[in-house]
N, C-alpha and C. Protein backbone atom coordinates (compact mmCIF):
# COMPACT_ATOMS: atom_id res chain seq x y z
N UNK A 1 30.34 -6.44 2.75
CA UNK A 1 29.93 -6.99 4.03
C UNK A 1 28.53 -6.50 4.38
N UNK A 2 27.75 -7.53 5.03
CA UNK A 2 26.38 -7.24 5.02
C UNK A 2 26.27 -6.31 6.50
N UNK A 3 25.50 -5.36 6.52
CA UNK A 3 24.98 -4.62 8.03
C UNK A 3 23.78 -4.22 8.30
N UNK A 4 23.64 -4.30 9.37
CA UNK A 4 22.08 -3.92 9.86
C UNK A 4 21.72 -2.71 10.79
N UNK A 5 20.72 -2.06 9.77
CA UNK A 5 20.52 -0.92 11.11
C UNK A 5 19.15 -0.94 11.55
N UNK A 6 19.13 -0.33 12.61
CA UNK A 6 17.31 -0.20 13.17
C UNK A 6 17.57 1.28 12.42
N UNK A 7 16.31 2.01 12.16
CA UNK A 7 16.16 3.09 12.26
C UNK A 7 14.32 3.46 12.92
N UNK A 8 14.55 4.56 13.31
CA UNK A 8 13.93 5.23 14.32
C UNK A 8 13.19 6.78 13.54
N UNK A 9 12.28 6.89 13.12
CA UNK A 9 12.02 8.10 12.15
C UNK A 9 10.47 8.32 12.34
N UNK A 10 10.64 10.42 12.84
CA UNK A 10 9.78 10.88 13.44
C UNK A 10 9.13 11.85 12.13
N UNK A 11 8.11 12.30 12.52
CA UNK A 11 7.80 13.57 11.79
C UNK A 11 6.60 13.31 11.17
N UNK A 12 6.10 13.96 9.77
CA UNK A 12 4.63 13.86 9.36
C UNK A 12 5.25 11.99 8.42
N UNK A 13 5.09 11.13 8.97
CA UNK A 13 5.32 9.92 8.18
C UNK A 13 4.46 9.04 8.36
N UNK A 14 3.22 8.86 8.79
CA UNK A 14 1.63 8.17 8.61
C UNK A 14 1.12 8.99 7.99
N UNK A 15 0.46 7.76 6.89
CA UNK A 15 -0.65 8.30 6.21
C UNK A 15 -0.47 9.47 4.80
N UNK A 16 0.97 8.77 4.96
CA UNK A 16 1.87 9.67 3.31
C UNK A 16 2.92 8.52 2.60
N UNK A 17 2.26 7.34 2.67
CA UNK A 17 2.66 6.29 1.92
C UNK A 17 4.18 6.21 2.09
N UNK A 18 4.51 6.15 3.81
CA UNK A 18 6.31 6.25 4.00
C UNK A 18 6.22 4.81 3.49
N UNK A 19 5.51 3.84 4.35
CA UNK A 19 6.16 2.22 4.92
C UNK A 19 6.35 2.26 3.08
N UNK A 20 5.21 2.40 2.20
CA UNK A 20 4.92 1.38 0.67
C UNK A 20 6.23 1.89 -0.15
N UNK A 21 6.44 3.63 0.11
CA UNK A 21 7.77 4.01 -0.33
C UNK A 21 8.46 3.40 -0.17
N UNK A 22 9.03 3.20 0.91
CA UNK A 22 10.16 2.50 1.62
C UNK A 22 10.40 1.27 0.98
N UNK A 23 9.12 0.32 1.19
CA UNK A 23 9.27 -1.07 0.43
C UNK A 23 9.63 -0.51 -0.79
N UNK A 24 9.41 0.57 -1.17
CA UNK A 24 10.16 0.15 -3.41
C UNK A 24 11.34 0.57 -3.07
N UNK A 25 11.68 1.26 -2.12
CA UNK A 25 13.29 1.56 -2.40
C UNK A 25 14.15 0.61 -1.91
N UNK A 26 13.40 0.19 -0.47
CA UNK A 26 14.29 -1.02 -0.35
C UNK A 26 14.77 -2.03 -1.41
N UNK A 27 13.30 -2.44 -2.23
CA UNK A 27 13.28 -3.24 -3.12
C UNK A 27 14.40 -3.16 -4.50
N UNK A 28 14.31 -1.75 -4.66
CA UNK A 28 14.62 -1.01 -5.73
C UNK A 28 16.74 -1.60 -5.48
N UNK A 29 17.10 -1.05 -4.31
CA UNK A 29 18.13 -1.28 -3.52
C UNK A 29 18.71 -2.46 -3.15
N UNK A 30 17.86 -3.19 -3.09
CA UNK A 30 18.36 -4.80 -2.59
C UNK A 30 18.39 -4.72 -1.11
N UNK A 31 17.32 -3.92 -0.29
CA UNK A 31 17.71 -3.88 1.17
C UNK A 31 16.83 -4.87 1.77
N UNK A 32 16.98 -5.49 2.40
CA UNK A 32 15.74 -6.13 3.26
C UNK A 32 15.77 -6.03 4.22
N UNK A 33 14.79 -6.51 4.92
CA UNK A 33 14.21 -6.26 6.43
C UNK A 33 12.79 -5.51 6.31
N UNK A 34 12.63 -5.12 7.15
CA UNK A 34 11.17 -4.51 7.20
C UNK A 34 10.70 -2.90 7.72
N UNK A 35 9.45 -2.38 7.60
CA UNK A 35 8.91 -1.21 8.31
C UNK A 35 7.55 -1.45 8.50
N UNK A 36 7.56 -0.71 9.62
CA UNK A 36 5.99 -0.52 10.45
C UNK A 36 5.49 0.34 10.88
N UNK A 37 4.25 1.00 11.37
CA UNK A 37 3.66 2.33 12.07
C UNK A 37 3.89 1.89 13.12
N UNK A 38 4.19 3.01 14.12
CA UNK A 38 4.10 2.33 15.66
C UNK A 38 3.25 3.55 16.25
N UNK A 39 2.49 3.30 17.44
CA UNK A 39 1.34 4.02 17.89
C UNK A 39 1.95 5.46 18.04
N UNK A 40 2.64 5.58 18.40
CA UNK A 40 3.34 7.14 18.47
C UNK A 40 3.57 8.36 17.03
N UNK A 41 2.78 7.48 16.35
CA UNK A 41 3.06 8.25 14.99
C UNK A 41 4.43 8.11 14.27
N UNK A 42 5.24 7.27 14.69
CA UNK A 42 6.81 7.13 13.98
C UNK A 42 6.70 6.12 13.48
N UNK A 43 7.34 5.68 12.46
CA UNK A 43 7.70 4.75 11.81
C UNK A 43 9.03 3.89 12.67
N UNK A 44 9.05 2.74 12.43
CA UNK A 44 10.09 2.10 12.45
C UNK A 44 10.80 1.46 11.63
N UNK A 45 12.05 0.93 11.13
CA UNK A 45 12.35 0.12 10.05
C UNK A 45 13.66 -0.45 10.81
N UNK A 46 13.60 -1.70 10.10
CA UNK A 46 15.37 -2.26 10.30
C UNK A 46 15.35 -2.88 8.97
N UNK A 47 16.85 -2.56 8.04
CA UNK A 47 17.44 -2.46 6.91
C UNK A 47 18.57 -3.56 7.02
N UNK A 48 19.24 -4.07 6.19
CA UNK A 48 20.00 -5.05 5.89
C UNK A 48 20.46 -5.08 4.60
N UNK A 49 21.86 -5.05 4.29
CA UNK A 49 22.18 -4.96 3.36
C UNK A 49 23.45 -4.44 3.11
N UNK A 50 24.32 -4.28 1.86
CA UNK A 50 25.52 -3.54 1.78
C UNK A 50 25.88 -2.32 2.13
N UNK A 51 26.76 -1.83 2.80
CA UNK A 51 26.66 -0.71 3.71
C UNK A 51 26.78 0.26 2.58
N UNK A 52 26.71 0.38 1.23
CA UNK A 52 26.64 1.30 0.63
C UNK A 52 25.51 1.47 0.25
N UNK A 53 24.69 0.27 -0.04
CA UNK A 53 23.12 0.59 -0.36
C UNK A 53 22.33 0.64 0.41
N UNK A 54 22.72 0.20 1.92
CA UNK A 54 22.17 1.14 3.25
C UNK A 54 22.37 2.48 3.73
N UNK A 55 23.46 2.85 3.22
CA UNK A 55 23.89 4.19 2.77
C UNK A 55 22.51 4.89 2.58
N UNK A 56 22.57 4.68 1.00
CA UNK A 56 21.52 4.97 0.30
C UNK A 56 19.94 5.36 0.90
N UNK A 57 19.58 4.09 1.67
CA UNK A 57 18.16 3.36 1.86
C UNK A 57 18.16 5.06 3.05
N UNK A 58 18.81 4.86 4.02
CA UNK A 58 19.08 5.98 5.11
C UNK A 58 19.17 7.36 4.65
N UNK A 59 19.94 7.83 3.53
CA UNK A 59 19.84 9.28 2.99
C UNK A 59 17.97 9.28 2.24
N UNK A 60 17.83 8.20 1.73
CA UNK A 60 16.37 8.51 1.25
C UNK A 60 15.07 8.43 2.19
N UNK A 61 15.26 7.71 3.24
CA UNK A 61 14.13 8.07 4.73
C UNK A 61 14.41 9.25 5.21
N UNK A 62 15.33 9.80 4.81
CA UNK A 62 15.81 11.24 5.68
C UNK A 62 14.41 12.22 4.97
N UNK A 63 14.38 11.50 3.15
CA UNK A 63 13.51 12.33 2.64
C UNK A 63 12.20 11.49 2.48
N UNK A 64 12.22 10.93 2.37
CA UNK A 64 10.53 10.29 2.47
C UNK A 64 9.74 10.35 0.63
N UNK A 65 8.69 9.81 1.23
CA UNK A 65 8.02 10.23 -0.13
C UNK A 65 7.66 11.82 -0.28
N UNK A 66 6.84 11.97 -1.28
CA UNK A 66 6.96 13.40 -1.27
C UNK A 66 6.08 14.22 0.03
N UNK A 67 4.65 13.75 -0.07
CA UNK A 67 4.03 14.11 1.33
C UNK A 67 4.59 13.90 2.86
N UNK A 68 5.53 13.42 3.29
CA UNK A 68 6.30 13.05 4.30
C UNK A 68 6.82 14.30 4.49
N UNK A 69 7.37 14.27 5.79
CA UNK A 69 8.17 15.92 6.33
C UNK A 69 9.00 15.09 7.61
N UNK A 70 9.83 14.22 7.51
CA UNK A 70 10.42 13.56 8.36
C UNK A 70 11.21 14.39 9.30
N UNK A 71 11.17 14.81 10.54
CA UNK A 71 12.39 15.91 11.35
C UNK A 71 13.06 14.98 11.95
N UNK A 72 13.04 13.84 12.20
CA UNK A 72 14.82 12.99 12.88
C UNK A 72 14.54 11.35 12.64
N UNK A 73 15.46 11.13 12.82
CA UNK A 73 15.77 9.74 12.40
C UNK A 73 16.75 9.28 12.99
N UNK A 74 17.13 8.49 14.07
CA UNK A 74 17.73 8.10 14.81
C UNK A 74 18.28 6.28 14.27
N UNK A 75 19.32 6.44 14.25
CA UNK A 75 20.17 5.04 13.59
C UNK A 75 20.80 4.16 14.52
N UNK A 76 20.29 2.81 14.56
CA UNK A 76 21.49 2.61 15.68
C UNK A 76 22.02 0.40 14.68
N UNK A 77 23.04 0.90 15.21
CA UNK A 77 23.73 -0.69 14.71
C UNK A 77 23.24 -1.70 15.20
N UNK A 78 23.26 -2.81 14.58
CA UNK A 78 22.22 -4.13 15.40
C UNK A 78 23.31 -5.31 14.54
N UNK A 79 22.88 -6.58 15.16
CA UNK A 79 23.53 -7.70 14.08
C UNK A 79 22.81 -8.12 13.33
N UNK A 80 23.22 -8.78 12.13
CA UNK A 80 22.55 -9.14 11.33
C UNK A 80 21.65 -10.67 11.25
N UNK A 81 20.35 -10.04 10.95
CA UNK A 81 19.85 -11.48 11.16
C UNK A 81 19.14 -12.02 10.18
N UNK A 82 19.97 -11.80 9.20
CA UNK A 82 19.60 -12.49 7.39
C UNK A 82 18.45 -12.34 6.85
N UNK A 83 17.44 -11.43 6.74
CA UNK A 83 16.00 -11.39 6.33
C UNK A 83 15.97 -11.91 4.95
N UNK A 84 14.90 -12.26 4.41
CA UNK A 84 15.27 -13.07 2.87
C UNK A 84 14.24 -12.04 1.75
N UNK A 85 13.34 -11.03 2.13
CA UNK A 85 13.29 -9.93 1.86
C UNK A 85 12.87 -8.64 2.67
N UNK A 86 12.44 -7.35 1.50
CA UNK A 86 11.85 -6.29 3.09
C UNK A 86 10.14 -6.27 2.81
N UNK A 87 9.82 -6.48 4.23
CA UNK A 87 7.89 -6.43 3.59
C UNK A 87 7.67 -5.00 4.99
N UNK A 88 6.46 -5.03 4.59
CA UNK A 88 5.93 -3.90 5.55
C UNK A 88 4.68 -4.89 6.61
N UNK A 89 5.05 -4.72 7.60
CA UNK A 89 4.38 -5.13 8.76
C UNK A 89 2.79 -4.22 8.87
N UNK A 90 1.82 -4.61 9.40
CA UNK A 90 0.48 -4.24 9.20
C UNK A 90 0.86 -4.11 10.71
């Protein structure tokens, strides 16, 4: 069954290649939906996909790429609204 989460993720994650990470793992994963910088220095993302390989997508933003130092990440449930892949928003 397909699910969607927003996630919400703070910490050193501009300017340490989170969003381009993210796109390969999503990719890597089969997740889609998207991520973006937002002025506050956090990233945003919403994920889509099998709740086991959203599983996944969520334990690996916890860690980021390697320069990243992510301290919280806040998850919240949303409905699904079929993305047809994940890109990164400019």
């Amino acid at each position: 069954m397909k699910i969607h989460k927003n996630l919400y993720i703070s910490g050193k994650v501009q300017g340490v290649f989170y969003r381009k990470s993210t796109k390969e793992i999503a990719d890597k994963l089969g997740v889609k939906g998207f991520v973006q910088n937002m002025p506050d220095g956090s990233v945003y993302a919403e994920a889509e996909g099998e709740e086991a390989d959203i599983s996944k997508f969520i334990a690996w933003c916890h860690i980021g790429p390697a320069a990243a130092k992510v301290t919280e990440i806040k998850v919240e449930n949303a409905d699904v609204v079929d993305f047809n892949e994940f890109i990164i928003w400019r």
